[in-house]
N, C-alpha and C. Protein backbone atom coordinates (compact mmCIF):
# COMPACT_ATOMS: atom_id res chain seq x y z
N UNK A 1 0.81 -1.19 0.00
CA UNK A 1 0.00 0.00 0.00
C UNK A 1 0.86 1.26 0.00
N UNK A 2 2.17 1.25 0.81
CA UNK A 2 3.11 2.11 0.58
C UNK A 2 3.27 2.82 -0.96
N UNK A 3 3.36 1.96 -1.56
CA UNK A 3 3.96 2.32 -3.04
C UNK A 3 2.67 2.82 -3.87
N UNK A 4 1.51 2.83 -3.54
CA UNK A 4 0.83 3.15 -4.40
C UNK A 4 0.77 4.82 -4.71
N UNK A 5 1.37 5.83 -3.99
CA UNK A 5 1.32 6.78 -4.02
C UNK A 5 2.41 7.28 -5.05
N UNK A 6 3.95 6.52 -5.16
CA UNK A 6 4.64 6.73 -6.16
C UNK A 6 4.71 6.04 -7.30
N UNK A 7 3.86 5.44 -7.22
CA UNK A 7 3.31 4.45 -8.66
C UNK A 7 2.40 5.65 -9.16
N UNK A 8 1.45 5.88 -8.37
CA UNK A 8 0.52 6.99 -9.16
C UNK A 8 1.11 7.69 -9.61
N UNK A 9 2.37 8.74 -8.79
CA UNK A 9 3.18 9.88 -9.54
C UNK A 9 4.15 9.35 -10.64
N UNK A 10 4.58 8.18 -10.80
CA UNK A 10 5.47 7.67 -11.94
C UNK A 10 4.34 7.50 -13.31
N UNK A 11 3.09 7.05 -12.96
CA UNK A 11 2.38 7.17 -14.32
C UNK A 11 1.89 8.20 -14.53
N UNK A 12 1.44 9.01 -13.29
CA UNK A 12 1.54 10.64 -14.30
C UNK A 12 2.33 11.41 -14.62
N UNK A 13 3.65 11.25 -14.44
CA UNK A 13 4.34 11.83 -14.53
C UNK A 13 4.93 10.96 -16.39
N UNK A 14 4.85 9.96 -16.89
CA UNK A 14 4.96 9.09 -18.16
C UNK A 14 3.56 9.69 -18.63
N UNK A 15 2.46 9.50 -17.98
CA UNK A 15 1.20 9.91 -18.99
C UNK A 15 1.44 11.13 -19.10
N UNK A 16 2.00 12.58 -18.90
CA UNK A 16 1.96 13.71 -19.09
C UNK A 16 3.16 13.76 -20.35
N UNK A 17 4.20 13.35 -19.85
CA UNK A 17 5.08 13.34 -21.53
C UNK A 17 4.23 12.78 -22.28
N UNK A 18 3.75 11.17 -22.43
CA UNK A 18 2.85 10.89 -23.68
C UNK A 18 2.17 11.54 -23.88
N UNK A 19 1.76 12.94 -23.29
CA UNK A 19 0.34 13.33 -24.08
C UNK A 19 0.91 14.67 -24.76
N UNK A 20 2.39 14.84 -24.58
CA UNK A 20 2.53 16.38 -25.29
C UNK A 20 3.59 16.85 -24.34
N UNK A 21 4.23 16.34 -23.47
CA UNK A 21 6.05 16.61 -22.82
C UNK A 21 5.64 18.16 -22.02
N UNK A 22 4.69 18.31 -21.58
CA UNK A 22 4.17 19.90 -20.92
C UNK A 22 4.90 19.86 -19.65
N UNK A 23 6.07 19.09 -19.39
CA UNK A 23 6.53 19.05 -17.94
C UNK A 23 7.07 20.59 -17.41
N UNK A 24 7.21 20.23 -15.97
CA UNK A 24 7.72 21.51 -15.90
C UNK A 24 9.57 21.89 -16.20
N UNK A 25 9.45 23.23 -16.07
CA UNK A 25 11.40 23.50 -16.85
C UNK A 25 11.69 23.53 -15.29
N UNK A 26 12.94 23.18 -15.35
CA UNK A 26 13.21 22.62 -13.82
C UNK A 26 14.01 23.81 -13.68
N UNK A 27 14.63 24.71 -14.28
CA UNK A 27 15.32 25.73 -13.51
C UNK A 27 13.94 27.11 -13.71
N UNK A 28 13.11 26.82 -14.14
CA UNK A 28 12.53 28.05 -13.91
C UNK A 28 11.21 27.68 -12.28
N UNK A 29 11.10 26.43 -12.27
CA UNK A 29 10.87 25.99 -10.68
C UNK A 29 11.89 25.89 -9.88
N UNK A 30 13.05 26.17 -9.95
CA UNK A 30 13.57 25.95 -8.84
C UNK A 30 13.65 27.97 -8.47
N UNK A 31 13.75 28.53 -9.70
CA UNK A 31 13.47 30.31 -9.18
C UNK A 31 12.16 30.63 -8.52
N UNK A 32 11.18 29.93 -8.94
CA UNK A 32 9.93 30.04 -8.41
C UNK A 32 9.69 29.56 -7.05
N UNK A 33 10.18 28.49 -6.95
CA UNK A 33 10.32 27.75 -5.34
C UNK A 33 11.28 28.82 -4.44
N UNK A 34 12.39 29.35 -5.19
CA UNK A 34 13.10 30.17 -4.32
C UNK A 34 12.90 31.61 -4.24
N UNK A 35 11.66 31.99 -4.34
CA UNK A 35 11.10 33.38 -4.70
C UNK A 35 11.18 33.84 -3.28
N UNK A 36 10.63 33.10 -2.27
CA UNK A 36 10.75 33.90 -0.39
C UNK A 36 9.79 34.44 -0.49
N UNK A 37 8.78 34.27 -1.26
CA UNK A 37 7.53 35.57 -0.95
C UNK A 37 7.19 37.02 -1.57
N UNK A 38 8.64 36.99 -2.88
CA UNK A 38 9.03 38.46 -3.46
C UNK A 38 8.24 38.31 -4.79
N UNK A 39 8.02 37.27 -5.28
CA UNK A 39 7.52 37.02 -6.63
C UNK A 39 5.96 38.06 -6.99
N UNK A 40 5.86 38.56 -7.80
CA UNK A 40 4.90 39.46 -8.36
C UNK A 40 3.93 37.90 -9.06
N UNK A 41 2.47 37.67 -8.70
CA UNK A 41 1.77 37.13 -8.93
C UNK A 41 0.34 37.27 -9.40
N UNK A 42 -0.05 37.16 -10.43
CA UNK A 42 -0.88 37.41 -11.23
C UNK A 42 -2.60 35.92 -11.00
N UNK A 43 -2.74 35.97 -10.68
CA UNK A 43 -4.25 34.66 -10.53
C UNK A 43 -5.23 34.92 -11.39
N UNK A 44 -5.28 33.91 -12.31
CA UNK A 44 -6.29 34.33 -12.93
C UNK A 44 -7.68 33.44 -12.72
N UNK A 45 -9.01 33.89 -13.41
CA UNK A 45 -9.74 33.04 -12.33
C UNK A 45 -9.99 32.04 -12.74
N UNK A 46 -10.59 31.48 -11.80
CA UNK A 46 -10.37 29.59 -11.62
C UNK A 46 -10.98 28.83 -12.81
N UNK A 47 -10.89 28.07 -13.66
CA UNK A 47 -11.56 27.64 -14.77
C UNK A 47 -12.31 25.93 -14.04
N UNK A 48 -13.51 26.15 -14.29
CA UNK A 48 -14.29 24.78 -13.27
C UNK A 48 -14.74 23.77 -14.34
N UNK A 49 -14.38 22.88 -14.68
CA UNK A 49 -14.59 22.20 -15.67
C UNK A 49 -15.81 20.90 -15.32
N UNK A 50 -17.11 21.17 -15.69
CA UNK A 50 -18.20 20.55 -15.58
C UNK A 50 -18.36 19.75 -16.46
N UNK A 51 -19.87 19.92 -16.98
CA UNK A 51 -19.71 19.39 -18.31
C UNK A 51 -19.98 20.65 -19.51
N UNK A 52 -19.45 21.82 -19.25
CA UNK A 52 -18.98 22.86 -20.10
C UNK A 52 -18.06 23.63 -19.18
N UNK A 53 -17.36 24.84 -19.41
CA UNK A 53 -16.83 25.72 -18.80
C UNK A 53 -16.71 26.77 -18.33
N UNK A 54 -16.92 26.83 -16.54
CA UNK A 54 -17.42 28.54 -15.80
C UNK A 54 -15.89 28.84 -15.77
N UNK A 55 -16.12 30.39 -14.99
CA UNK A 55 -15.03 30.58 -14.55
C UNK A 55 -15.17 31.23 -13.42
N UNK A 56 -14.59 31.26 -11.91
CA UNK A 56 -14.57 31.72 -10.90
C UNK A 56 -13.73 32.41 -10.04
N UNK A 57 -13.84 33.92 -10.18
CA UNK A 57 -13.15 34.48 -9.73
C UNK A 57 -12.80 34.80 -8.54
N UNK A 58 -14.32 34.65 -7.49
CA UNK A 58 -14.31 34.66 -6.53
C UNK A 58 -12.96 33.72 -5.99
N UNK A 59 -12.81 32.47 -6.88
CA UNK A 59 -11.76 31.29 -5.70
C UNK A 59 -10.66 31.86 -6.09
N UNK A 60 -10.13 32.78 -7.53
CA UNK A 60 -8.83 33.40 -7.57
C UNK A 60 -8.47 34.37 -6.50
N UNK A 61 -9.51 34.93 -6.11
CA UNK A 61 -9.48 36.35 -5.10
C UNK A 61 -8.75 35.09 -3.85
N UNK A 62 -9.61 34.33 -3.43
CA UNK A 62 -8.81 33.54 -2.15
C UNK A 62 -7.78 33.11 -2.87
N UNK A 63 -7.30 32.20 -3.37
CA UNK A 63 -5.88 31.90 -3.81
C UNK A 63 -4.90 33.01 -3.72
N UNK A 64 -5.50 34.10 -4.65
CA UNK A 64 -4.39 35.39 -4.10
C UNK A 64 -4.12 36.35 -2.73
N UNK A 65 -5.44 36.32 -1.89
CA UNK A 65 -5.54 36.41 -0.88
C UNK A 65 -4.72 35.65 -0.12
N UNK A 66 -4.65 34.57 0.27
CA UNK A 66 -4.29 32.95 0.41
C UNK A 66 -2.42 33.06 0.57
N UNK A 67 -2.09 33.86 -0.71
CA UNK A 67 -0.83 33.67 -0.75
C UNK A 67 0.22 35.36 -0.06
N UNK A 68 -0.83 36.19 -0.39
CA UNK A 68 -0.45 37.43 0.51
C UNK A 68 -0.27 37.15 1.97
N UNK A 69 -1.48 36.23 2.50
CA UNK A 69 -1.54 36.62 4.18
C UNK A 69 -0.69 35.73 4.43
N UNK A 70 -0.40 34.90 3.65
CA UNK A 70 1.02 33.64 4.16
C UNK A 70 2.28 34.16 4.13
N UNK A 71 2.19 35.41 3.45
CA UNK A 71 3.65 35.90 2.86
C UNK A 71 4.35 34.83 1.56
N UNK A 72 3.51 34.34 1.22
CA UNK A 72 4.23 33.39 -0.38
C UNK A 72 4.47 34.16 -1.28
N UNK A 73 3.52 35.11 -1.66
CA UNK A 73 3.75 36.04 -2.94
C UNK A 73 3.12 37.25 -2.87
N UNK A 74 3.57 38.18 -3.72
CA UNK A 74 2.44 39.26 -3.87
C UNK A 74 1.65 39.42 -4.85
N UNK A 75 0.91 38.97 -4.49
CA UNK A 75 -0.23 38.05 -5.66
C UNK A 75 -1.53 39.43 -5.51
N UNK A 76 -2.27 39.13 -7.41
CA UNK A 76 -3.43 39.92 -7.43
C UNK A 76 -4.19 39.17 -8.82
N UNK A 77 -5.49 39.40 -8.57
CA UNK A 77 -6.49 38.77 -9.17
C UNK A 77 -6.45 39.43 -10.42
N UNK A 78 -5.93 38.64 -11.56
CA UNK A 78 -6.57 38.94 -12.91
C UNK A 78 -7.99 39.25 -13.54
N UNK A 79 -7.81 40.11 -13.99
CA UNK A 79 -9.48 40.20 -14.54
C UNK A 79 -9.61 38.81 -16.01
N UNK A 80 -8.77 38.70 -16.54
CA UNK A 80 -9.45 38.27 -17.80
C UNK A 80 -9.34 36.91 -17.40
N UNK A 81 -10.24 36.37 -18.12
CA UNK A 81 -10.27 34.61 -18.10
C UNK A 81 -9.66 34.19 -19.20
N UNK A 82 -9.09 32.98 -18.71
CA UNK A 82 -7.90 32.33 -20.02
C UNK A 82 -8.94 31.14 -20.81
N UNK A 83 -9.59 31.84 -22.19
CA UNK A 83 -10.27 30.54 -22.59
C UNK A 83 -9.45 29.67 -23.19
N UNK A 84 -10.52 28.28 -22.73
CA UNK A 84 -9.84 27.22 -23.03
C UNK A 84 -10.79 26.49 -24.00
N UNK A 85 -10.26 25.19 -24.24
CA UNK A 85 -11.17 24.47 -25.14
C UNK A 85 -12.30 23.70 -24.44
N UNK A 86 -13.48 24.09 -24.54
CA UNK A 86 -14.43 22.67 -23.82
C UNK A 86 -14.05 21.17 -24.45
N UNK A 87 -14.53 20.65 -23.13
CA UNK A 87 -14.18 18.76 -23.44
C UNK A 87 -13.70 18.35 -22.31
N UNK A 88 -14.35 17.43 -21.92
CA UNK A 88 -13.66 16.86 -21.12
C UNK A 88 -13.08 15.40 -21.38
N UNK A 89 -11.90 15.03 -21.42
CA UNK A 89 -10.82 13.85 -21.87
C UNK A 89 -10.99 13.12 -20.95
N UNK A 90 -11.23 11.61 -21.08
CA UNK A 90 -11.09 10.35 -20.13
C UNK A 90 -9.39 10.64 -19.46
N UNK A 91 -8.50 10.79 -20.32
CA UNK A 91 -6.96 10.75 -20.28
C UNK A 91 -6.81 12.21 -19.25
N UNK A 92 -6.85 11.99 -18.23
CA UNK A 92 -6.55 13.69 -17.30
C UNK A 92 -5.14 14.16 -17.35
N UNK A 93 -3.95 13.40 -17.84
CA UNK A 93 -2.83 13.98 -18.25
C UNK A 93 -3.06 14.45 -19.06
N UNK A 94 -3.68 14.37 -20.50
CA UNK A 94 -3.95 14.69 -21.74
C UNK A 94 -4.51 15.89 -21.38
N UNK A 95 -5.72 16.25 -21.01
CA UNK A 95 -6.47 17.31 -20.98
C UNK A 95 -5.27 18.37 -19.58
N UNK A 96 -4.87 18.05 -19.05
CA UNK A 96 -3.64 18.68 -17.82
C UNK A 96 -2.82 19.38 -19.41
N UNK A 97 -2.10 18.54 -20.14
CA UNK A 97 -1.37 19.17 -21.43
C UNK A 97 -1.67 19.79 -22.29
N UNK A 98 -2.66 20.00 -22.73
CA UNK A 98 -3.88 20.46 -23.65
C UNK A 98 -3.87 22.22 -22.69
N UNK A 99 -3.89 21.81 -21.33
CA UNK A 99 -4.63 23.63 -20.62
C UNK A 99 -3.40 24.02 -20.53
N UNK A 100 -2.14 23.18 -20.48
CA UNK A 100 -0.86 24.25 -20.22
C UNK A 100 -0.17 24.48 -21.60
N UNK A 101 -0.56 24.20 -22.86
CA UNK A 101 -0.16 24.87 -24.10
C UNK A 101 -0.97 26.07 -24.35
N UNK A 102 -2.53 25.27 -24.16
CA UNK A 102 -2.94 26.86 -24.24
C UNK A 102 -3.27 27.87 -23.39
N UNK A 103 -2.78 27.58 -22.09
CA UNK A 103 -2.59 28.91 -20.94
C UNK A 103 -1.28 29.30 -21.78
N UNK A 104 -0.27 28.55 -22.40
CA UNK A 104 0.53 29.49 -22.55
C UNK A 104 0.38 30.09 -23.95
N UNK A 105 -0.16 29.55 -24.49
CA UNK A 105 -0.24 30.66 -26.00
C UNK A 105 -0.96 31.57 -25.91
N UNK A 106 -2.21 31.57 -24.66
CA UNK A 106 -3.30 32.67 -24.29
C UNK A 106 -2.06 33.69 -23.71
N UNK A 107 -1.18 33.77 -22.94
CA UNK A 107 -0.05 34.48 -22.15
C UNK A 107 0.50 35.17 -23.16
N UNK A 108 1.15 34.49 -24.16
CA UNK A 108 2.12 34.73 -25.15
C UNK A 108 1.18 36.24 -25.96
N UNK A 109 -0.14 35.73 -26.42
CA UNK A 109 -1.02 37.27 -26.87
C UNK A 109 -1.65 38.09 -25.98
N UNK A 110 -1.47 38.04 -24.56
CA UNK A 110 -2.15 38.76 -23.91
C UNK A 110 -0.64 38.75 -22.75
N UNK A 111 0.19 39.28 -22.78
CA UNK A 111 1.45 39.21 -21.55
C UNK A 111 1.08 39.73 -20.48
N UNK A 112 1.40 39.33 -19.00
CA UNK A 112 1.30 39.60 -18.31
C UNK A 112 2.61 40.33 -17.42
N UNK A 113 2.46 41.43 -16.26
CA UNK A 113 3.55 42.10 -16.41
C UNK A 113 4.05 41.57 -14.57
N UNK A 114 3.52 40.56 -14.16
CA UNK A 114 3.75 40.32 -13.26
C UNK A 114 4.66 38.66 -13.38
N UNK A 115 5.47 38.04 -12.24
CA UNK A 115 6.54 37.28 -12.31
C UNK A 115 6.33 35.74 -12.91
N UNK A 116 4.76 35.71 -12.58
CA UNK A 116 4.30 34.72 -12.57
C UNK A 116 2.66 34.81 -12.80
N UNK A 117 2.39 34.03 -13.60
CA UNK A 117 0.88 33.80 -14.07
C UNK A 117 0.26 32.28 -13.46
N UNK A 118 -0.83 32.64 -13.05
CA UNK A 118 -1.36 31.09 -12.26
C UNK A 118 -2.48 31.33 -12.67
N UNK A 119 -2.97 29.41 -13.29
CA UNK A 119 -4.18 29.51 -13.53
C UNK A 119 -4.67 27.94 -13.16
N UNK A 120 -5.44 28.01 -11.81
CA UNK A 120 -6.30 27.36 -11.59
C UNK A 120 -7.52 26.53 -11.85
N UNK A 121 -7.30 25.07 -12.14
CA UNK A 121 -8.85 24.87 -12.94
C UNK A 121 -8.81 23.68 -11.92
N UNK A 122 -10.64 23.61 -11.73
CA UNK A 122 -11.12 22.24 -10.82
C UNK A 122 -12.14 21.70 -12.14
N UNK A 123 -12.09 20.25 -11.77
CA UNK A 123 -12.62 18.93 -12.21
C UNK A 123 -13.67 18.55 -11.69
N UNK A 124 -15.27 19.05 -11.99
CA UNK A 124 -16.26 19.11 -11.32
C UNK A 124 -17.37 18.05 -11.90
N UNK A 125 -17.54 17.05 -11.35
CA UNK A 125 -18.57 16.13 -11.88
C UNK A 125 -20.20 16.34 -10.95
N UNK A 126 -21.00 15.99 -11.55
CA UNK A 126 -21.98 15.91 -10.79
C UNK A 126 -21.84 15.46 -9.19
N UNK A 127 -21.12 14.37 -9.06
CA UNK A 127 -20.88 14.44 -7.28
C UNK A 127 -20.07 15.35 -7.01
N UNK A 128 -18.93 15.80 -7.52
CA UNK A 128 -18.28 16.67 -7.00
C UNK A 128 -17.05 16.81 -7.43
N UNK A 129 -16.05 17.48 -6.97
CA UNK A 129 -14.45 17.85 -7.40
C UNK A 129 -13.99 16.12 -7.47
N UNK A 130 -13.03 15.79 -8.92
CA UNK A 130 -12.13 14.55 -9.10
C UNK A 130 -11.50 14.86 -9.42
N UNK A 131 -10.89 16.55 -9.63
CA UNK A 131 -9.20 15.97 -10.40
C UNK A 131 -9.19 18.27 -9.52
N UNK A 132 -7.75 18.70 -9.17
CA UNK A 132 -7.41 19.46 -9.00
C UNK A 132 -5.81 19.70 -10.22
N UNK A 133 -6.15 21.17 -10.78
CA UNK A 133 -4.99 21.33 -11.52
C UNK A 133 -4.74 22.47 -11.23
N UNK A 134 -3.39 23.02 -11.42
CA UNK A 134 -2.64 24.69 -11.38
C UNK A 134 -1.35 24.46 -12.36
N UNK A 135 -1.72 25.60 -12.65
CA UNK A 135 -0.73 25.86 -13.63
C UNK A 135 0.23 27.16 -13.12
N UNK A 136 1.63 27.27 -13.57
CA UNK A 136 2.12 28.56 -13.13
C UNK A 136 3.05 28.39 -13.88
N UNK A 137 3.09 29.91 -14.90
CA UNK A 137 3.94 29.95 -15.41
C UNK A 137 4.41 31.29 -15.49
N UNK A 138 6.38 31.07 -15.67
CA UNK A 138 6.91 32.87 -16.01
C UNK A 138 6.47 33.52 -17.23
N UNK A 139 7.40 34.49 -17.14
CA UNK A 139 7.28 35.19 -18.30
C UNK A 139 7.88 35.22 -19.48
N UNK A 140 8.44 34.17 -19.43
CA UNK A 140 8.93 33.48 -20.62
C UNK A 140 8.42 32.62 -21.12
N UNK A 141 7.29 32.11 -20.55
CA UNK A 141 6.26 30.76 -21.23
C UNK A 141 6.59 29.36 -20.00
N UNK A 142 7.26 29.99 -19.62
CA UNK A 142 8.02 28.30 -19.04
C UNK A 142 7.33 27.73 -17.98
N UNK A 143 6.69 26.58 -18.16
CA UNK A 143 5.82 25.58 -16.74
C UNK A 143 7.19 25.65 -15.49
N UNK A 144 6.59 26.74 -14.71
CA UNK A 144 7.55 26.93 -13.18
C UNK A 144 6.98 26.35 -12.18
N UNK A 145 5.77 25.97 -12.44
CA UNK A 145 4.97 24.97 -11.07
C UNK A 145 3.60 24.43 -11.90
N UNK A 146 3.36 23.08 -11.48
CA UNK A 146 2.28 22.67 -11.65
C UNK A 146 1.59 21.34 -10.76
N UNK A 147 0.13 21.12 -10.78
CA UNK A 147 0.14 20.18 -10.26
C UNK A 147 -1.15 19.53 -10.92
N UNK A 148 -1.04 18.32 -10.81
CA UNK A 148 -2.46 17.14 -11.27
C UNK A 148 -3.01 16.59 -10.06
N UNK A 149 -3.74 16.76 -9.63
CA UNK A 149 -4.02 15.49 -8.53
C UNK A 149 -5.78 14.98 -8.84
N UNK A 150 -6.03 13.59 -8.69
CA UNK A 150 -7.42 12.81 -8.80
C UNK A 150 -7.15 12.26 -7.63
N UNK A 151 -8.18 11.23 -7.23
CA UNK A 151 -8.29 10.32 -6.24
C UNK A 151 -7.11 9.57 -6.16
N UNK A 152 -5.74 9.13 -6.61
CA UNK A 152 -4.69 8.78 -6.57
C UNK A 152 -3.97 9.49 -5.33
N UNK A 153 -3.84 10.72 -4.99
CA UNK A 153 -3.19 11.30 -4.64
C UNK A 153 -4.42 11.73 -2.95
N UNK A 154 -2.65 11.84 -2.60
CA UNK A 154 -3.29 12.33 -0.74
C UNK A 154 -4.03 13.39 -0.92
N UNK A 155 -3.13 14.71 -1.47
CA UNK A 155 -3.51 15.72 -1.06
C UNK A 155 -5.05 16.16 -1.79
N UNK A 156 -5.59 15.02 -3.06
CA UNK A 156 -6.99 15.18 -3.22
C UNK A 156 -7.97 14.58 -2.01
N UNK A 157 -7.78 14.40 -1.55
CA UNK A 157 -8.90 13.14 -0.90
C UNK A 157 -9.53 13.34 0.05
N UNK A 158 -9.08 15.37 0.44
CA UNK A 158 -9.74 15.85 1.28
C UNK A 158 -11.26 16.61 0.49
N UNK A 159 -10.77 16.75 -1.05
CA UNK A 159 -11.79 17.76 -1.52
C UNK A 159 -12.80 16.87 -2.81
N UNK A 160 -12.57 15.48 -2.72
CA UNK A 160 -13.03 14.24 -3.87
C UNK A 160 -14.47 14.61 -3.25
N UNK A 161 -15.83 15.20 -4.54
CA UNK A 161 -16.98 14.98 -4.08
C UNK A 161 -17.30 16.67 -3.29
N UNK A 162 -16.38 17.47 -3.45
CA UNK A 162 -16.56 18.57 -2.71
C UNK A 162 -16.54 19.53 -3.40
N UNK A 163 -16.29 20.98 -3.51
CA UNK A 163 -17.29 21.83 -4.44
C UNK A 163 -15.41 22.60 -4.82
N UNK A 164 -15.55 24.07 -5.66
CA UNK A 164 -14.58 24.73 -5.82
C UNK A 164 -13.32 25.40 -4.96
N UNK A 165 -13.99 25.60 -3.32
CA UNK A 165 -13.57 26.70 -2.50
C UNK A 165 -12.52 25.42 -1.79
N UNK A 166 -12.94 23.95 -1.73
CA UNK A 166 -12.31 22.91 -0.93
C UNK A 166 -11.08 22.74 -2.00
N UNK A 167 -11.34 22.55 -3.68
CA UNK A 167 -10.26 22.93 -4.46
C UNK A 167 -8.82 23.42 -4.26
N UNK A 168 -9.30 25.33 -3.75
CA UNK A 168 -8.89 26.37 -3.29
C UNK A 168 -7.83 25.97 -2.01
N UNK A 169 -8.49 25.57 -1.09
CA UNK A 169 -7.71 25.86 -0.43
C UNK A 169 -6.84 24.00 0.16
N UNK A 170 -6.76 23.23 -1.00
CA UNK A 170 -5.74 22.25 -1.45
C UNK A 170 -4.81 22.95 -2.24
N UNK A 171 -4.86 23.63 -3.15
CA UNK A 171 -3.84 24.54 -4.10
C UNK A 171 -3.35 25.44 -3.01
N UNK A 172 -3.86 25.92 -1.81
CA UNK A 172 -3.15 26.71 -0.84
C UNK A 172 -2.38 25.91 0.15
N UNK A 173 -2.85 24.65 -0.01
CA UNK A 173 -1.97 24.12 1.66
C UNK A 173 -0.67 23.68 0.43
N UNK A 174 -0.78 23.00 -0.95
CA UNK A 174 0.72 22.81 -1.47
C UNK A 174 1.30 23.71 -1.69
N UNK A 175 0.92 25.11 -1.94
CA UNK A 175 1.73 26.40 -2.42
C UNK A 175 2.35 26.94 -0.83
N UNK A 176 1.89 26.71 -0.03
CA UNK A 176 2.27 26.89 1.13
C UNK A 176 3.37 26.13 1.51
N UNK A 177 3.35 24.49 1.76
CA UNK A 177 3.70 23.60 1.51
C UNK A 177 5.35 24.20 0.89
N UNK A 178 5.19 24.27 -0.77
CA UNK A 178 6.04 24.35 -1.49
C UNK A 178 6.92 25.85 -1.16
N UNK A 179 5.90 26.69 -0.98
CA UNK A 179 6.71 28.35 -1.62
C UNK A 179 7.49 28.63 -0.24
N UNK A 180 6.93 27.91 1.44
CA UNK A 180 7.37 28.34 2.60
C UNK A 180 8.61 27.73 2.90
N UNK A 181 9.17 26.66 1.98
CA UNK A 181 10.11 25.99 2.58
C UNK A 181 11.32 26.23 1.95
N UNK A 182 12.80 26.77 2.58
CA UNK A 182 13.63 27.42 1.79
C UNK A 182 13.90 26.60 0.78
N UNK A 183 13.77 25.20 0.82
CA UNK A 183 14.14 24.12 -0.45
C UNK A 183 13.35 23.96 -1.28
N UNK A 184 12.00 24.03 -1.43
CA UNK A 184 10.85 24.41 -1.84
C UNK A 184 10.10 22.80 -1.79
N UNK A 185 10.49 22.00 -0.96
CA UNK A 185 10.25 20.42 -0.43
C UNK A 185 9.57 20.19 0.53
N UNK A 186 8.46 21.25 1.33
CA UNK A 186 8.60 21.43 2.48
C UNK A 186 9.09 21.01 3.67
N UNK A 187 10.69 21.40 3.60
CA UNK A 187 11.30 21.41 4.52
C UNK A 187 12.28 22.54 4.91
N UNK A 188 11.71 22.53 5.76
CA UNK A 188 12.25 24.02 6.60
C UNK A 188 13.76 24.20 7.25
C-alpha cells in the first residue's frame, strides 16, 4: 500500500510526456520555489470544468488572498479569463497538457507584467471535485509549477466529491507547503 502513491506519480508523470512533454522546466521551478515571498503574482480566475466551462473568480481572489496573508507572494487577481477548449478527456494527463499549451499561448497574446501567471482549474462532476490542476507559469512561457491530482493522490482526498472553494484551499496548503520551505520540499 506504501507504493501506491509513487506508482501513481510515476504514471503521471509518463502519462503527461505521452500526451505532449508539458513538464515543468526545472530551472525556472527551482526560481519560483526560491522566490521567499518576493515574486509578483498574477491569478487568474479559476476555470471549473463541468460538463462545459465557468469561470470563478471569486476562488482566484482567495488563492491570491491565500498567498499574501502567508507571505508566499504578492499576488493579485486577474481580470481576464484564459479561454480554453471545452471537453472533457477520459486521459486527465492529456487534458492537464492540452490547458498548459494553451494557458501558454493565451499568455504569449495577452502578456502579463507580473513574475508569474497562475491559472487554476477544478474537475467538477456531478458528485463533485475529481481531479485538481494549477498551472504557473513565467514570463517566458516556461511551466515553473504545476500540479495534477485525482483520487490517486493524498492531497486530493480531502476535496473528492466537494465543491470549488475545498479545491482552493488544497492549491493553498501545497503552495504553502512548497513556496514556505527554503528548499521548496517542504522542509524548513
Amino acid at each position: 500500500m506504501e507504493h501506491r502513491p509513487i506508482l501513481a506519480a510515476v504514471l503521471c508523470a509518463v502519462s503527461i510526456c505521452a500526451a505532449g512533454c508539458e513538464g515543468i522546466d526545472h530551472a525556472a521551478e527551482k526560481e519560483f520555489l526560491g522566490s521567499g515571498g518576493a515574486a509578483r503574482v498574477s491569478v487568474y480566475p479559476a476555470i471549473v470544468r463541468r460538463a462545459g466551462i465557468t469561470y470563478d473568480a471569486d476562488e482566484a481572489g482567495r488563492l491570491a488572498q491565500g498567498l499574501v496573508d502567508q507571505d508566499l507572494a504578492r499576488a493579485v487577481v486577474a481580470r481576464d479569463e484564459v479561454p480554453m477548449s471545452a471537453g472533457w478527456k477520459a486521459n486527465q494527463a492529456a487534458m492537464w497538457s492540452r490547458s498548459v499549451r494553451e494557458f501558454r499561448v493565451w499568455l504569449a497574446a495577452h502578456p502579463d507584467t507580473s513574475d508569474y501567471a497562475v491559472l487554476p482549474e477544478y474537475l467538477i462532476q456531478p458528485r463533485g471535485a475529481v481531479g485538481i490542476h494549477v498551472y504557473v507559469l513565467d514570463r517566458q512561457g516556461r511551466l515553473a509549477f504545476g500540479r495534477l491530482y485525482n483520487s490517486h493522490w493524498k492531497e486530493m482526498r480531502g476535496a473528492l466529491g466537494r465543491g470549488p472553494s475545498v479545491c482552493t484551499d488544497v492549491l493553498l496548503t501545497e503552495l504553502r507547503v512548497r513556496l514556505g520551505a527554503p528548499d521548496g520540499r517542504g522542509k524548513r
